[in-house]
N, C-alpha and C. Protein backbone atom coordinates (compact mmCIF):
# COMPACT_ATOMS: atom_id res chain seq x y z
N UNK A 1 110.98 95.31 47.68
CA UNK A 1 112.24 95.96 47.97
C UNK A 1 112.62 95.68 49.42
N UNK A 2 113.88 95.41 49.60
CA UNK A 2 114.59 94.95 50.95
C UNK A 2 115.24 96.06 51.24
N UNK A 3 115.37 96.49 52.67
CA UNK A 3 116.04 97.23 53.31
C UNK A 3 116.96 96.73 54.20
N UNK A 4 118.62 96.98 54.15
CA UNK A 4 119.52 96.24 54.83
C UNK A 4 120.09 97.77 55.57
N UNK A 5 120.45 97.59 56.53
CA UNK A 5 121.13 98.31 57.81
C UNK A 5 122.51 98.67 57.64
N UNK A 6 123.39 99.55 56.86
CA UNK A 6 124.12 99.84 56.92
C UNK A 6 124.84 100.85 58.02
N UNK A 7 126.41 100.49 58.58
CA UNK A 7 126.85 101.36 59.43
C UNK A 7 128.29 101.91 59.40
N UNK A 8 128.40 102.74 59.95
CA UNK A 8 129.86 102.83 59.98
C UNK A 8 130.45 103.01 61.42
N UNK A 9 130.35 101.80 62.15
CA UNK A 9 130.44 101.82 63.34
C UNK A 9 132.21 101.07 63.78
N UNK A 10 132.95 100.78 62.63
CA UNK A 10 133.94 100.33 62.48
C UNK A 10 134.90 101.64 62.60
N UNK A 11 134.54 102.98 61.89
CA UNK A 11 135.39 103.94 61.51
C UNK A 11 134.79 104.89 62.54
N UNK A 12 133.81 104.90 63.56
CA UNK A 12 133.68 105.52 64.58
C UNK A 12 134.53 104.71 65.82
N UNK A 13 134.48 103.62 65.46
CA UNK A 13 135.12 103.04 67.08
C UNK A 13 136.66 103.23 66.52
N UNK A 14 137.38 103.08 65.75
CA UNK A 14 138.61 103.45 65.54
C UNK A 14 139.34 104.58 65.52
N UNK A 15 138.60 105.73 65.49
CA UNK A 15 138.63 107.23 65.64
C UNK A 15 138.63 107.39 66.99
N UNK A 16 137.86 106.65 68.02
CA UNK A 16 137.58 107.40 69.24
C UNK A 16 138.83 105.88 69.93
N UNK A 17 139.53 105.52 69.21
CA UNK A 17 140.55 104.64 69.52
C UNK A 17 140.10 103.65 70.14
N UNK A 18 139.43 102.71 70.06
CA UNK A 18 138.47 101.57 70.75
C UNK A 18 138.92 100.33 69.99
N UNK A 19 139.08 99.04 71.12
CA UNK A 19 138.75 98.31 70.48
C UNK A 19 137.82 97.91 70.51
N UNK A 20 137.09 96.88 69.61
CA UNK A 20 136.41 95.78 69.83
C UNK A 20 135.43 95.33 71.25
N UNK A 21 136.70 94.78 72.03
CA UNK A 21 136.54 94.30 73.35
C UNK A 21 136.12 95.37 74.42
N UNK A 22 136.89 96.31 74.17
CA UNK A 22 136.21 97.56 75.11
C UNK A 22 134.91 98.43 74.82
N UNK A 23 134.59 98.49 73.32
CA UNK A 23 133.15 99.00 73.12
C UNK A 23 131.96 97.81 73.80
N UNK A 24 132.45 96.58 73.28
CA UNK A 24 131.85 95.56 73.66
C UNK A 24 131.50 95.47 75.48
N UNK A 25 132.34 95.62 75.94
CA UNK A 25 132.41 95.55 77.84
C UNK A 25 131.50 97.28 77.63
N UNK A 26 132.04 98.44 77.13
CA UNK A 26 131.14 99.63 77.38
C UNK A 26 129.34 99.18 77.50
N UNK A 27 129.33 98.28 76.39
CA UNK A 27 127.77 98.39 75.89
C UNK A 27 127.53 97.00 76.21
N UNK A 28 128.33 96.03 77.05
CA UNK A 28 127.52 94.79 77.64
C UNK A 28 126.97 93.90 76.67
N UNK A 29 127.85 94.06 75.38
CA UNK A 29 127.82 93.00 74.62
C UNK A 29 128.81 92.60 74.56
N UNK A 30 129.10 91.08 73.38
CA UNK A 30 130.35 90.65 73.47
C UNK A 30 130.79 91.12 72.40
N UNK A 31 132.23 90.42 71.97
CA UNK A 31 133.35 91.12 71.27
C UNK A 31 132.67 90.78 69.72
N UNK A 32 132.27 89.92 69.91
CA UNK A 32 132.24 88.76 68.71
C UNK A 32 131.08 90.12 68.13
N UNK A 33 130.02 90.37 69.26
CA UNK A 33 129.00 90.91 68.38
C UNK A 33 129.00 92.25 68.05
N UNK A 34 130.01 92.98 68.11
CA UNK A 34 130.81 94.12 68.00
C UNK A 34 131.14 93.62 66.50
N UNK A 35 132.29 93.03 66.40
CA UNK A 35 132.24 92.23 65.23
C UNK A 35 131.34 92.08 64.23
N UNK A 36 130.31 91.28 64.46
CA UNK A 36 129.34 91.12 63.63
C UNK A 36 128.61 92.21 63.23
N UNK A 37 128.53 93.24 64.10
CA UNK A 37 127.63 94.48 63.63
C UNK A 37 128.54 95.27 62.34
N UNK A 38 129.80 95.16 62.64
CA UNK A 38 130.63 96.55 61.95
C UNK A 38 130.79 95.14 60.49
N UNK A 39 130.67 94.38 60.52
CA UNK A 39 131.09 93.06 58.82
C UNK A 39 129.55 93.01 58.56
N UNK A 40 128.41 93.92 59.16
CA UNK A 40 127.03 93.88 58.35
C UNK A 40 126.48 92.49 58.38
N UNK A 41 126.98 91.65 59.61
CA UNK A 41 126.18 90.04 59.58
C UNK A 41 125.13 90.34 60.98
N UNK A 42 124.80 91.40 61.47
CA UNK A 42 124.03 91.58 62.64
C UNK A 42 123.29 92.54 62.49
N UNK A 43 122.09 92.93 62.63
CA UNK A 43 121.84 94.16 62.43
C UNK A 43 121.39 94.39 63.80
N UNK A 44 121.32 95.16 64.36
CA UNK A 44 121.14 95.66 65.98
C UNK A 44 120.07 96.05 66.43
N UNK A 45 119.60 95.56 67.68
CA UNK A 45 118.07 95.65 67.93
C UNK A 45 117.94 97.44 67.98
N UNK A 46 117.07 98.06 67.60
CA UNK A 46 116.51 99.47 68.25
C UNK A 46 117.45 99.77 69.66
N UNK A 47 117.25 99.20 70.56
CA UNK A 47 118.10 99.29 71.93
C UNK A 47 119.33 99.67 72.08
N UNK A 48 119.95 98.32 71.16
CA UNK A 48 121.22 98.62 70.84
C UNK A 48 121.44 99.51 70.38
N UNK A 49 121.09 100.27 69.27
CA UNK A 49 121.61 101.07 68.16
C UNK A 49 121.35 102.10 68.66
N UNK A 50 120.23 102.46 69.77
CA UNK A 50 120.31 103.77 70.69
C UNK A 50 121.48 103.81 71.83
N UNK A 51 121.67 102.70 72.24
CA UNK A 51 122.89 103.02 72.94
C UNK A 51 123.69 102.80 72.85
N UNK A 52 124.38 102.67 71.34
CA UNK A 52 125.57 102.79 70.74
C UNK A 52 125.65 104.44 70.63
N UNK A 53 124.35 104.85 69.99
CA UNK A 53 124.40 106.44 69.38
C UNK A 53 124.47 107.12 70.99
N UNK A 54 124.02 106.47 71.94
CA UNK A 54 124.35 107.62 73.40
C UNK A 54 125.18 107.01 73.76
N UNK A 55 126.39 106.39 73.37
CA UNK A 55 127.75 105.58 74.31
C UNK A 55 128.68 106.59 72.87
N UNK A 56 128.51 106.94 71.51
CA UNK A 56 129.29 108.03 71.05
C UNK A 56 128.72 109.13 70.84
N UNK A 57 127.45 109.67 71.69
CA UNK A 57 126.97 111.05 71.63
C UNK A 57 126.80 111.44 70.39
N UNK A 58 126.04 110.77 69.76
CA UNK A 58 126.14 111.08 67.96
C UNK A 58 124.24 110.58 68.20
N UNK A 59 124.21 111.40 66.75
CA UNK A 59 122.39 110.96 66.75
C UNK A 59 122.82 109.43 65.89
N UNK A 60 121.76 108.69 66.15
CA UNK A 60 121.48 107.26 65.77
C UNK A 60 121.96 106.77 64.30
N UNK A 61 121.37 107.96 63.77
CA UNK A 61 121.41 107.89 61.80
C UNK A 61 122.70 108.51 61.50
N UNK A 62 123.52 108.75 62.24
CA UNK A 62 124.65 109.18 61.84
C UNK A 62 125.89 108.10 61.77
N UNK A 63 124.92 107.14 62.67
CA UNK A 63 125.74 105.60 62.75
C UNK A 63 125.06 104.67 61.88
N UNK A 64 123.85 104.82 61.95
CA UNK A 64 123.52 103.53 61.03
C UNK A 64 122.23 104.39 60.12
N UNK A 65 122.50 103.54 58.98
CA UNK A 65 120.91 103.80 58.07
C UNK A 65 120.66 102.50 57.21
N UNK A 66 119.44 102.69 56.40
CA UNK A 66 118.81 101.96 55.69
C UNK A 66 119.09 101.66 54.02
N UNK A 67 120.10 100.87 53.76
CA UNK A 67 120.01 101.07 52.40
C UNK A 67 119.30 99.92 51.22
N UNK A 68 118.51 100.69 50.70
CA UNK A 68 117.65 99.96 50.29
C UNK A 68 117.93 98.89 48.94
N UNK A 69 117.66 97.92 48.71
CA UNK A 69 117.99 96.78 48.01
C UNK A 69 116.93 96.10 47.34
N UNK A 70 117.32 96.56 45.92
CA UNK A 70 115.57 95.93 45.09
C UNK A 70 115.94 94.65 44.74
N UNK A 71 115.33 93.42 44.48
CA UNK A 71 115.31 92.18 44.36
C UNK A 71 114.46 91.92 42.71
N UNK A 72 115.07 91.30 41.72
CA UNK A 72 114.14 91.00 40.69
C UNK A 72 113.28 89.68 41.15
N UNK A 73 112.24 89.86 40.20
CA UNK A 73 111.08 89.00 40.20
C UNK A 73 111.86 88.11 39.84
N UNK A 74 111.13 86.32 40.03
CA UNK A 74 111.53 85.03 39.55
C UNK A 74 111.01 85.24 38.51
């Protein structure tokens, strides 16, 4: 069983009226990888994903969790 990183970090940065580019400059990443996190092609180191959750004062798992993904046998 696979575990993939789901978030909703698209519908938090749009609520607190953000773009992209400015969460990105907040948290010293780039735009692109702002991007990539919220379309689920990035999943975010531990680091990151703590200081995303202390850059919107939210606990961690309220932004991201684990959803799990079973794979059949060949």
């Amino acid at each position: 069983m696979d575990s993939k990183v789901n978030n909703k970090l698209r519908l938090i940065r749009r609520t607190r009226d953000l773009t992209q580019e400015e969460l990105g400059v907040a948290l010293g990443v780039t735009r692109h990888t702002i991007l990539a996190l919220e379309n689920r092609k990035y999943e975010p180191s531990i680091a990151l994903a703590l200081k995303i959750a202390r850059f919107f004062e939210m606990p961690v798992e309220d932004i991201f969790w684990l959803e799990e993904e079973r794979q059949e046998d060949v």
